[in-house]
C-alpha atoms as a PDB file:
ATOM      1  CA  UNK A   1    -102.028 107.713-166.338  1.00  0.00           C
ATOM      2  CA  UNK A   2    -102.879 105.546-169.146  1.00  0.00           C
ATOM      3  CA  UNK A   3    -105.124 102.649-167.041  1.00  0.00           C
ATOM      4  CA  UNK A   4    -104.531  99.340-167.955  1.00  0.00           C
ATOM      5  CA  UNK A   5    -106.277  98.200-171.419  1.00  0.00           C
ATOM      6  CA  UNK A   6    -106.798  94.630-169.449  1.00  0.00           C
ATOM      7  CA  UNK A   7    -108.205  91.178-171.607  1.00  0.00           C
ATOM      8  CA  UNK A   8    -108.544  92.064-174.940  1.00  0.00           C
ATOM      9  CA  UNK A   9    -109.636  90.258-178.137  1.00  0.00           C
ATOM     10  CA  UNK A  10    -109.574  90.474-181.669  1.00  0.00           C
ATOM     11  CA  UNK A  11    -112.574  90.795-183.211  1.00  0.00           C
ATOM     12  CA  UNK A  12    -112.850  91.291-187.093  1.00  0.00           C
ATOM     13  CA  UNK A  13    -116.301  89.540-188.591  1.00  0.00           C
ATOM     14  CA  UNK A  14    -116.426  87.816-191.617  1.00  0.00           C
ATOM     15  CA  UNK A  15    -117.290  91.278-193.268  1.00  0.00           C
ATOM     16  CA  UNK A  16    -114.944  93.478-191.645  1.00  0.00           C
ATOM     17  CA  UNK A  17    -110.948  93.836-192.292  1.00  0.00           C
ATOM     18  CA  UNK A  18    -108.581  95.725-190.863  1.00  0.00           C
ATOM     19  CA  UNK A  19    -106.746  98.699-192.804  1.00  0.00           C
ATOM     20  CA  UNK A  20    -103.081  98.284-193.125  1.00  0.00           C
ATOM     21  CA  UNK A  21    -100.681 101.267-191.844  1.00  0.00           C
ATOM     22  CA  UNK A  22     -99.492 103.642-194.313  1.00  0.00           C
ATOM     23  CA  UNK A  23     -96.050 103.629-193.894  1.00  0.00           C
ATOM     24  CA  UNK A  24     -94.247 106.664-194.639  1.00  0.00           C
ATOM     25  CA  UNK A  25     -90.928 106.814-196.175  1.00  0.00           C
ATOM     26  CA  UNK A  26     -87.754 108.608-194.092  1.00  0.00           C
ATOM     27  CA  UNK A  27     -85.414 109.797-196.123  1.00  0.00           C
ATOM     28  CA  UNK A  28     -82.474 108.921-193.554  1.00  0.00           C
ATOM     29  CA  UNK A  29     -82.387 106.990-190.436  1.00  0.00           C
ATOM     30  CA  UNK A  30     -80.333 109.707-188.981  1.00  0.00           C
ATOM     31  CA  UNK A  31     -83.467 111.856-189.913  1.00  0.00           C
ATOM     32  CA  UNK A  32     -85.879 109.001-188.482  1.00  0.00           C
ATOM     33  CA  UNK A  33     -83.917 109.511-185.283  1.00  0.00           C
ATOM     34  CA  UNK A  34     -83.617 112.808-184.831  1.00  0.00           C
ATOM     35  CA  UNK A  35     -87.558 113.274-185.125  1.00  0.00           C
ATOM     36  CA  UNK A  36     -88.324 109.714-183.433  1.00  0.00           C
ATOM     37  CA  UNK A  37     -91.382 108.650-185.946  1.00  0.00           C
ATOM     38  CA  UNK A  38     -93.585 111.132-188.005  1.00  0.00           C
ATOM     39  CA  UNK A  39     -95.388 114.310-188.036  1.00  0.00           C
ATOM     40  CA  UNK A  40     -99.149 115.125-188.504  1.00  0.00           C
ATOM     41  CA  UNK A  41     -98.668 116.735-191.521  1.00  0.00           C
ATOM     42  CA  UNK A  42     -96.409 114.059-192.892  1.00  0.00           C
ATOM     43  CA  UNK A  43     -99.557 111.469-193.140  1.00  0.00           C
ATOM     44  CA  UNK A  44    -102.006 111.366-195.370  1.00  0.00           C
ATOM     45  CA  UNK A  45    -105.841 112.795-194.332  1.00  0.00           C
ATOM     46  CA  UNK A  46    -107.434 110.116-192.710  1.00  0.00           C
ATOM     47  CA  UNK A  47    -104.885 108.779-190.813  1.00  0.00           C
ATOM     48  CA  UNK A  48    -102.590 110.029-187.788  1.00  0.00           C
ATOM     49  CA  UNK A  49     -99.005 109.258-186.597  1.00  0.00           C
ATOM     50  CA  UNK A  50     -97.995 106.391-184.330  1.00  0.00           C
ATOM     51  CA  UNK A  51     -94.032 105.911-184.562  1.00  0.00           C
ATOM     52  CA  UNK A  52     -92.935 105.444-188.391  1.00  0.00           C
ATOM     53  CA  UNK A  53     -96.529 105.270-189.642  1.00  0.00           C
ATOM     54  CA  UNK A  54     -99.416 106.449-189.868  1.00  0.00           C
ATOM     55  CA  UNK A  55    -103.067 104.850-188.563  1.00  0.00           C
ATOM     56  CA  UNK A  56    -106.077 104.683-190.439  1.00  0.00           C
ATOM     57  CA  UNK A  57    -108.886 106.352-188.257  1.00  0.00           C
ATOM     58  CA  UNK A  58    -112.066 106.427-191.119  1.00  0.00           C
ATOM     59  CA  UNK A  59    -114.749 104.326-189.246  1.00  0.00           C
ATOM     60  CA  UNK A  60    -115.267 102.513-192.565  1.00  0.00           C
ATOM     61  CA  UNK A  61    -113.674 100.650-195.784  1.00  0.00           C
ATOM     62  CA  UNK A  62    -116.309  98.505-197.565  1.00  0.00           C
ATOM     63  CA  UNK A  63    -118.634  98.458-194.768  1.00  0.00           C
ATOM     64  CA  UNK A  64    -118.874  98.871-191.345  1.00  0.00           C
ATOM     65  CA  UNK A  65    -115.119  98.240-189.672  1.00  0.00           C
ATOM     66  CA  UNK A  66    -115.834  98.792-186.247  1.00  0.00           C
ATOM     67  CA  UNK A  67    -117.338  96.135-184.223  1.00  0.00           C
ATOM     68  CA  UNK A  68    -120.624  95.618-182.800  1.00  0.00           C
ATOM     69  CA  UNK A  69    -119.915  96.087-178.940  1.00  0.00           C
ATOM     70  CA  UNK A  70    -118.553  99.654-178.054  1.00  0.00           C
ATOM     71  CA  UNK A  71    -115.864  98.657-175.897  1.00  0.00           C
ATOM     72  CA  UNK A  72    -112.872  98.506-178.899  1.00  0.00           C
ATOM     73  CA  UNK A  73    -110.220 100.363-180.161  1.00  0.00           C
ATOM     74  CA  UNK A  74    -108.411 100.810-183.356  1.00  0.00           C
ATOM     75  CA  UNK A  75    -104.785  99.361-182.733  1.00  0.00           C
ATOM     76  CA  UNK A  76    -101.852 101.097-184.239  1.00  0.00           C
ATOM     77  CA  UNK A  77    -101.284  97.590-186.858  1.00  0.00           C
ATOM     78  CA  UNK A  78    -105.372  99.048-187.691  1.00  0.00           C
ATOM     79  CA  UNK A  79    -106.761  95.761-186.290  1.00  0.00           C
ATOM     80  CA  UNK A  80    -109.993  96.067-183.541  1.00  0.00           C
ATOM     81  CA  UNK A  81    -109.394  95.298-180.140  1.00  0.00           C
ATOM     82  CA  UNK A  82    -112.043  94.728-177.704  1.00  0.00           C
ATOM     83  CA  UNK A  83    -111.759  94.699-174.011  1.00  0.00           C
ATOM     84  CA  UNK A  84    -113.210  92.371-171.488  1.00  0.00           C
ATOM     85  CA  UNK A  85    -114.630  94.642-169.374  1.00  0.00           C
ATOM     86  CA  UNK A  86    -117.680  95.648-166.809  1.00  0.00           C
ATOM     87  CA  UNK A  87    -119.694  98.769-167.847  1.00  0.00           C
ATOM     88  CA  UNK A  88    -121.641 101.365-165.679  1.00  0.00           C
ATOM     89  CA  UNK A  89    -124.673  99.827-164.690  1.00  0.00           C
ATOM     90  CA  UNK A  90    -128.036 100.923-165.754  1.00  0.00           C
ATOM     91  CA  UNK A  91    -129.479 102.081-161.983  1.00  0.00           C
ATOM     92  CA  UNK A  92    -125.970 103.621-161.350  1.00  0.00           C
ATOM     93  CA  UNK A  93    -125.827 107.520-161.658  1.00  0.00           C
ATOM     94  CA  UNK A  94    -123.881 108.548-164.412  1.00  0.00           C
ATOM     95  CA  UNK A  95    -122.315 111.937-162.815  1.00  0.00           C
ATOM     96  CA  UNK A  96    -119.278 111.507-161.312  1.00  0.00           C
ATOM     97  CA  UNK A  97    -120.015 113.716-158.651  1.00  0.00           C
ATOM     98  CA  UNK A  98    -122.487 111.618-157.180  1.00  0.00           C
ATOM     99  CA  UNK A  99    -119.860 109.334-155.291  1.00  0.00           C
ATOM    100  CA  UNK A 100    -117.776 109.273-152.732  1.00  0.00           C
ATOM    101  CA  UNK A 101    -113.820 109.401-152.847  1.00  0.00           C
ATOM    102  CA  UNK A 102    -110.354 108.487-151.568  1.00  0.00           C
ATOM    103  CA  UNK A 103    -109.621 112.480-152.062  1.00  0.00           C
ATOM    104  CA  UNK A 104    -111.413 115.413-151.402  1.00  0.00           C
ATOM    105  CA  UNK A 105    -114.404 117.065-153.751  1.00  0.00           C
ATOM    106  CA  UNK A 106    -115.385 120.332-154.439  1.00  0.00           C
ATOM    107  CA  UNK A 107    -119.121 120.525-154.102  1.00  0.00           C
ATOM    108  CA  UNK A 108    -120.974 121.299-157.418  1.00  0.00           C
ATOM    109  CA  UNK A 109    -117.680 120.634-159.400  1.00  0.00           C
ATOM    110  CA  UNK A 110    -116.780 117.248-161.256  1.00  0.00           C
ATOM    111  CA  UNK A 111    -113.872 115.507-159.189  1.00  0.00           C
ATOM    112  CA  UNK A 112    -112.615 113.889-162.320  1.00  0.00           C
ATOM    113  CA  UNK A 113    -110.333 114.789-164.839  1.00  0.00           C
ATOM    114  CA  UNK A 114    -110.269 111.975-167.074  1.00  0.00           C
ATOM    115  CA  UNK A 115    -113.313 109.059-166.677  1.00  0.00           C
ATOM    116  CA  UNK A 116    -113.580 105.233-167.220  1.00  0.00           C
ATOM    117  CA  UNK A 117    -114.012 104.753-171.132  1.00  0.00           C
ATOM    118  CA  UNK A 118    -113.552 101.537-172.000  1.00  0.00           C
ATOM    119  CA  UNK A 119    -117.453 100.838-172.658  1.00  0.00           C
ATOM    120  CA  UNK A 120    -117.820 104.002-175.114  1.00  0.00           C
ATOM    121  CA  UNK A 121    -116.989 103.893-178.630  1.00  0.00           C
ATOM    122  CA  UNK A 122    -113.614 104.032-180.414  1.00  0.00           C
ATOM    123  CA  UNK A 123    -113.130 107.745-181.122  1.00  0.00           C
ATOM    124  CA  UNK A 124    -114.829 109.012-177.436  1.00  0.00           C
ATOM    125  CA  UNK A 125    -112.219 106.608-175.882  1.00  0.00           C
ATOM    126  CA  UNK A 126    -108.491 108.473-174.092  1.00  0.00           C
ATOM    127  CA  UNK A 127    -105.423 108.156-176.239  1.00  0.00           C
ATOM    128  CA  UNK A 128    -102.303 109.281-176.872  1.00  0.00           C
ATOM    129  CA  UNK A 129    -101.012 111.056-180.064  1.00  0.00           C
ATOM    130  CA  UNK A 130     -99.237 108.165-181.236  1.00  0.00           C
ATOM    131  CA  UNK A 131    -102.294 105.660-180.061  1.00  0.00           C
ATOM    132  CA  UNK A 132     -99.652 104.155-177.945  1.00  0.00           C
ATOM    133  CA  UNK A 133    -102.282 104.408-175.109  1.00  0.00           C
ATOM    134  CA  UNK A 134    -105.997 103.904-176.035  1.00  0.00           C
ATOM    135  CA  UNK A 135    -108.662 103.839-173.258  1.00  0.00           C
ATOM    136  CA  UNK A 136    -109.373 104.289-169.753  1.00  0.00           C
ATOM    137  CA  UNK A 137    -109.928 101.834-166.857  1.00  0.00           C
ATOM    138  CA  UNK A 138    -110.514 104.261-164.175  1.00  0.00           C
ATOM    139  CA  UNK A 139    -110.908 107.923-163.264  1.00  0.00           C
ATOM    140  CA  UNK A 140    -107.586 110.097-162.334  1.00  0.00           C
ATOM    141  CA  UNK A 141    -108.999 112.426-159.518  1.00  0.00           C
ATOM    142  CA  UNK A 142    -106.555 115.920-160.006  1.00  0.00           C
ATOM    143  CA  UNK A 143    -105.484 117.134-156.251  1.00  0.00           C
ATOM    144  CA  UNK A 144    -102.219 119.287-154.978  1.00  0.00           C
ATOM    145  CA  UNK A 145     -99.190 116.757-154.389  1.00  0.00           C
ATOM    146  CA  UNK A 146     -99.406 115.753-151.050  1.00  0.00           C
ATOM    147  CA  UNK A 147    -103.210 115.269-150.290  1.00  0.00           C
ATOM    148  CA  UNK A 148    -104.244 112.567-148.052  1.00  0.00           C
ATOM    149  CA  UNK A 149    -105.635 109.169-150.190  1.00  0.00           C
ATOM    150  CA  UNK A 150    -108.243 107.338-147.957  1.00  0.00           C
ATOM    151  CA  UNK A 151    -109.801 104.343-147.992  1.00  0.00           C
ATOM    152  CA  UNK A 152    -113.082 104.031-149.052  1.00  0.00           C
ATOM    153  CA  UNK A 153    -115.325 101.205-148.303  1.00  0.00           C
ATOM    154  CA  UNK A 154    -117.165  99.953-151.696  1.00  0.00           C
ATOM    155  CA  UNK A 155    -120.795  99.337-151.724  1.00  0.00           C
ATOM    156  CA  UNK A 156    -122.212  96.339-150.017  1.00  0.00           C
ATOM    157  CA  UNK A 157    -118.975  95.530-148.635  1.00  0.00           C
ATOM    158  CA  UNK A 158    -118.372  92.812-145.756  1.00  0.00           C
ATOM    159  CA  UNK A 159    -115.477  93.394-143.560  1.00  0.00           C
ATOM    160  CA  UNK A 160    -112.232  95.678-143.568  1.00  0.00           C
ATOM    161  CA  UNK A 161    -110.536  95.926-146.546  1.00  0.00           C
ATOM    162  CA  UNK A 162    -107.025  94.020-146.871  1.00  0.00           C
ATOM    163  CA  UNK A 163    -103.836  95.306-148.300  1.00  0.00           C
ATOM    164  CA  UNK A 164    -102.533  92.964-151.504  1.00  0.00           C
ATOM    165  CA  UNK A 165     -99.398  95.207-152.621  1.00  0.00           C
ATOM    166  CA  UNK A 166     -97.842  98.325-151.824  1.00  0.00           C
ATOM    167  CA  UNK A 167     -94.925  99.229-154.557  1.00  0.00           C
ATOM    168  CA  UNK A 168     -94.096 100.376-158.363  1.00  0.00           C
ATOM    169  CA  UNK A 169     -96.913  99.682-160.662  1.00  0.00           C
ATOM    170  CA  UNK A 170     -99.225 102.466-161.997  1.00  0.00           C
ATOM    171  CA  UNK A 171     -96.136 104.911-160.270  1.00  0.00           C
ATOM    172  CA  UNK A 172     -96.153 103.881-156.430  1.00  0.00           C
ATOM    173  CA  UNK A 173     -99.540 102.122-155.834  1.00  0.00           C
ATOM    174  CA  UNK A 174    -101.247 100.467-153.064  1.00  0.00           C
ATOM    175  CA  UNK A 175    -103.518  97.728-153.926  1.00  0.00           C
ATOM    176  CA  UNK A 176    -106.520  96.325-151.562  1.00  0.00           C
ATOM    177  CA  UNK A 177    -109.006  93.594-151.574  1.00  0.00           C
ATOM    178  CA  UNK A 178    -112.912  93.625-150.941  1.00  0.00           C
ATOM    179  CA  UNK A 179    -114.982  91.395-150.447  1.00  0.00           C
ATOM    180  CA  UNK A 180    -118.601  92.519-151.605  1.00  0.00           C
ATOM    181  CA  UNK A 181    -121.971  91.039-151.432  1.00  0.00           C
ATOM    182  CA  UNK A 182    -124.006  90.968-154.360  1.00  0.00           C
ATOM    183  CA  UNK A 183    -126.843  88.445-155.800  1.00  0.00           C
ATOM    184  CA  UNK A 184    -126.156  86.621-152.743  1.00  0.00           C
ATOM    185  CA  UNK A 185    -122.975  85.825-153.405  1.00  0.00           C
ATOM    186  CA  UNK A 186    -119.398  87.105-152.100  1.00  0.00           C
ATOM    187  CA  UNK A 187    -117.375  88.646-154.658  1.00  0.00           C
ATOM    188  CA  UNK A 188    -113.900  89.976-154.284  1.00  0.00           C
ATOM    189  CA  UNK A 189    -112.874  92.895-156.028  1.00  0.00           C
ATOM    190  CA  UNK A 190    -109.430  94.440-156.163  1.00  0.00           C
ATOM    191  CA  UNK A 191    -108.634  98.572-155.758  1.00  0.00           C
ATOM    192  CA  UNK A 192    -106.009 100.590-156.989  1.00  0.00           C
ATOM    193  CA  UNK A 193    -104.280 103.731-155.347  1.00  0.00           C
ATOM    194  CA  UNK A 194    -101.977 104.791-158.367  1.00  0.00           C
ATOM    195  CA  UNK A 195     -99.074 107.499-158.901  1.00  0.00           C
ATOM    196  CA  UNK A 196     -98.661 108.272-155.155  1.00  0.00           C
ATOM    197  CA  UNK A 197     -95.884 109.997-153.982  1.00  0.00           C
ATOM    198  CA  UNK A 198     -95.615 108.286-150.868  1.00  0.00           C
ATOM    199  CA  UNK A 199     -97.420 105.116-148.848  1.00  0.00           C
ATOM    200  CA  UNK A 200     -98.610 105.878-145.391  1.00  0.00           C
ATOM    201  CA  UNK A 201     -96.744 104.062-142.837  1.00  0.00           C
ATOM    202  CA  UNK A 202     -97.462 100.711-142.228  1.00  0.00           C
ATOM    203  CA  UNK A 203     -99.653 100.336-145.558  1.00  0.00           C
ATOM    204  CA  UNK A 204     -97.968  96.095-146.195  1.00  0.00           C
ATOM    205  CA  UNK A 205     -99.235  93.129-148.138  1.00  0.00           C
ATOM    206  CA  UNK A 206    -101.469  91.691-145.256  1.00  0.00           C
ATOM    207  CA  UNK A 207    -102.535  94.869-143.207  1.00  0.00           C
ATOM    208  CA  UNK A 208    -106.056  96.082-143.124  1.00  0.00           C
ATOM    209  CA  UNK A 209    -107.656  98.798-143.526  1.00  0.00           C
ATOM    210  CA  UNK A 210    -110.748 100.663-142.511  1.00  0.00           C
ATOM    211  CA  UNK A 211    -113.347 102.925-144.117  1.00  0.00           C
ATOM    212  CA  UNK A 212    -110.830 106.440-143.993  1.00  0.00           C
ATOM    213  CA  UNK A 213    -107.838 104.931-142.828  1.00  0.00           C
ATOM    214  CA  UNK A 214    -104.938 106.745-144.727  1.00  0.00           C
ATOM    215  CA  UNK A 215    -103.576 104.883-147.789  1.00  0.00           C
ATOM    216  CA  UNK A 216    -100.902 107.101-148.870  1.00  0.00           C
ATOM    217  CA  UNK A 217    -100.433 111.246-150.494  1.00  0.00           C
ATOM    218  CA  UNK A 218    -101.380 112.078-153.941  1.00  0.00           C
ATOM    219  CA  UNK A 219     -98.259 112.376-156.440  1.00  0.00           C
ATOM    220  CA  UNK A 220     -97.247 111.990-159.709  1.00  0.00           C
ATOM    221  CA  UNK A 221     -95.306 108.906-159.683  1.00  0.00           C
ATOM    222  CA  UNK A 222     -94.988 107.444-163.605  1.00  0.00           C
ATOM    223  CA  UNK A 223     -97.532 110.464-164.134  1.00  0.00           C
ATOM    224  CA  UNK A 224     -94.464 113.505-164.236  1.00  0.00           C
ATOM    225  CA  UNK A 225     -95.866 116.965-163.914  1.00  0.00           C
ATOM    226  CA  UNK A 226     -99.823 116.133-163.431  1.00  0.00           C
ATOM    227  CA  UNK A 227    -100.498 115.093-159.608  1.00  0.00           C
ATOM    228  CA  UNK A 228    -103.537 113.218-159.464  1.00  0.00           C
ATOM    229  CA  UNK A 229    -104.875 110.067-157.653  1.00  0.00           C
ATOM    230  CA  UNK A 230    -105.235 106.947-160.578  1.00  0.00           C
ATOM    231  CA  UNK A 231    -108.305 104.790-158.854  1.00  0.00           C
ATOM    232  CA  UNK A 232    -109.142 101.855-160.714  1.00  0.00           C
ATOM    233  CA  UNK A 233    -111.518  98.905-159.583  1.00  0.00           C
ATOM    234  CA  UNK A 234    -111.396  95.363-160.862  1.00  0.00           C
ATOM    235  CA  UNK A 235    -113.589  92.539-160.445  1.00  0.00           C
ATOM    236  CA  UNK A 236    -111.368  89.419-159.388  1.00  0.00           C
ATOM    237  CA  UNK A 237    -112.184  86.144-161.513  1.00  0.00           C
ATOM    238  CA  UNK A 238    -114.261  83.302-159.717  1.00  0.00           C
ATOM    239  CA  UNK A 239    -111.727  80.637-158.327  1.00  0.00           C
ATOM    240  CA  UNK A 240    -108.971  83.140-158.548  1.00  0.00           C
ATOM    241  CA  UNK A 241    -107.158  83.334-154.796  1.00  0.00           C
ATOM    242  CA  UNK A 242    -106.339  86.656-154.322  1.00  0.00           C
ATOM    243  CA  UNK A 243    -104.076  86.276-151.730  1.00  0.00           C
ATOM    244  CA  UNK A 244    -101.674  84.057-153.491  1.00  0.00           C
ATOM    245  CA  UNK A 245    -101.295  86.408-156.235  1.00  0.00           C
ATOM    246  CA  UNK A 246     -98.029  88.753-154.748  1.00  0.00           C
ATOM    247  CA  UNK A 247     -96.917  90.624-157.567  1.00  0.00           C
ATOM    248  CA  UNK A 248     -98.571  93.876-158.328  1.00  0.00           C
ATOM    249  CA  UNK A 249     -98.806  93.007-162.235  1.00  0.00           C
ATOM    250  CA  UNK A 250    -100.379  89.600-161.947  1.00  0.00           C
ATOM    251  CA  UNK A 251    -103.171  91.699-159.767  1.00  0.00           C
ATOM    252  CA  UNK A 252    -104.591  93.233-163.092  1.00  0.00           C
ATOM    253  CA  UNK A 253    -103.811  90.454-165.902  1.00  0.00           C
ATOM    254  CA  UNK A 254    -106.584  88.669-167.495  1.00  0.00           C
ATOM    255  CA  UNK A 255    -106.573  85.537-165.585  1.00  0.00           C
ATOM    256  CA  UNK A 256    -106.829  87.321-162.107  1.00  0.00           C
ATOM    257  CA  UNK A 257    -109.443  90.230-162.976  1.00  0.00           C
ATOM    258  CA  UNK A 258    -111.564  92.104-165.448  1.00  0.00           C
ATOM    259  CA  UNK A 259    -111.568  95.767-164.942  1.00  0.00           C
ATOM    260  CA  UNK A 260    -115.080  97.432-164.544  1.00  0.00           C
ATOM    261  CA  UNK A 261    -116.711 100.639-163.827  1.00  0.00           C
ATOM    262  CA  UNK A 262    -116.168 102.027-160.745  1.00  0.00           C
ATOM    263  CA  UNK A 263    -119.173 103.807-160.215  1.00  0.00           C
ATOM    264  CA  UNK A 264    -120.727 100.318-159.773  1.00  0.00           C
ATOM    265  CA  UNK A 265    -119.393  99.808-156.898  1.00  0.00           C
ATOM    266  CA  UNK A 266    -118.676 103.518-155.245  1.00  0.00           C
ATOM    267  CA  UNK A 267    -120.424 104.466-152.659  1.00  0.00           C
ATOM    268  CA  UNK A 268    -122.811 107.350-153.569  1.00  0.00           C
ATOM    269  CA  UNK A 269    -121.896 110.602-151.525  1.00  0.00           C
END
């Protein structure tokens, strides 16, 4: 699952420009059909396919292009985009297999197949051929269909944790809040459960939920043929009210919350 990009902004100094698409010709539009947008070897070296043209990927054209914070991607126009985001933080291990999961770990192996990116630079960063998809907001945990998704309690957290949506957003996904204290403040922080194949009974907007209380199975909901658990962690906005926010979208747009790390606020195993 392609996590959600979340607040991005342009950001092109006064010495930096994007590179315009090379658009390739099609010689019919029954032939732009039939092979829905362009091959690799159709576009010229450099560059790479994304629909009916093709991306510039060289890191510079009379200078430096790429910005001076990590956390951007090249857009398919060729334009940086940066993301709002929350990296790992310093005094936080860096292995993934230091922390404790909704699913089940093999000791000694890494649990995750695909890791929160959007702090690294452009070309370490999770796309898709056609850079339809660029970057990663959260790790995807592989496990057989069917295994049990539990809650876990985040660091430094207060009480229970409460259910915010249950329904169709990455796949089927459950979505909880936490409240966390940090800096002596309370911070609230949204979690989510994605491409589930099924919800546990009585998982609702407005239940809650304890440290390993059952949240749902793994599936691959919106994720067809790779079963893994999408868990993503987000950082809700100061003055934000959680609870009035009832659709599952509005739970990860840039007014509510700004996606983060998640190892900041795993519990270590």
């Amino acid at each position: 699952m392609w996590a959600t990009m979340g607040l991005a902004a342009c950001l092109l100094g006064a010495s930096r420009r994007p590179l315009d698409p090379v658009h390739v010709p099609v010689a019919t539009a029954a032939a732009a059909s039939a092979t829905r947008g362009l091959d690799d070897a159709a576009c010229p070296e450099g560059t790479v396919p994304d629909g009916d043209v093709c991306v510039h990927l060289s890191a510079e054209v009379d200078g430096p292009l790429a910005p001076a914070v990590p956390n951007a991607h090249r857009e398919r126009s060729g334009r940086w985009n940066a993301y709002e985001q929350i990296p790992r933080l310093p005094d936080r291990p860096a292995a993934y297999e230091a922390y404790r999961y909704p699913v089940p770990k093999v000791a000694g192996t890494n649990p995750v197949a695909s890791g929160y990116d959007l702090d690294r630079p452009d070309e370490a960063q999770r796309r898709g051929r056609r850079l339809t998809h660029v970057g990663h907001g959260g790790v995807d945990l592989p496990q057989p269909r069917g295994t049990p998704v539990r809650l876990v309690a985040l660091e430094h957290q207060l009480a229970d944790a409460e259910v915010l949506y249950a329904g169709p957003l990455f796949g089927t996904t459950v979505v909880t809040r936490h409240v966390l204290k940090e800096g002596g403040r309370d911070l609230e922080y949204v979690v989510l459960f994605g491409h589930l194949s099924s919800i546990a009974p009585g998982v609702a907007p407005g239940r809650t939920l304890k440290d390993g209380d059952l949240v749902g199975e793994v599936g691959d909901t919106g994720s067809a043929g790779f079963p893994h658990l999408h868990l993503e962690i987000r950082r809700a906005r100061e003055g934000v009210d959680l609870g009035r926010v009832h659709a599952g979208a509005r739970l990860v747009a840039e007014d509510v919350s700004v996606v983060m790390d998640p190892r900041n606020v795993l519990p270590l195993d």
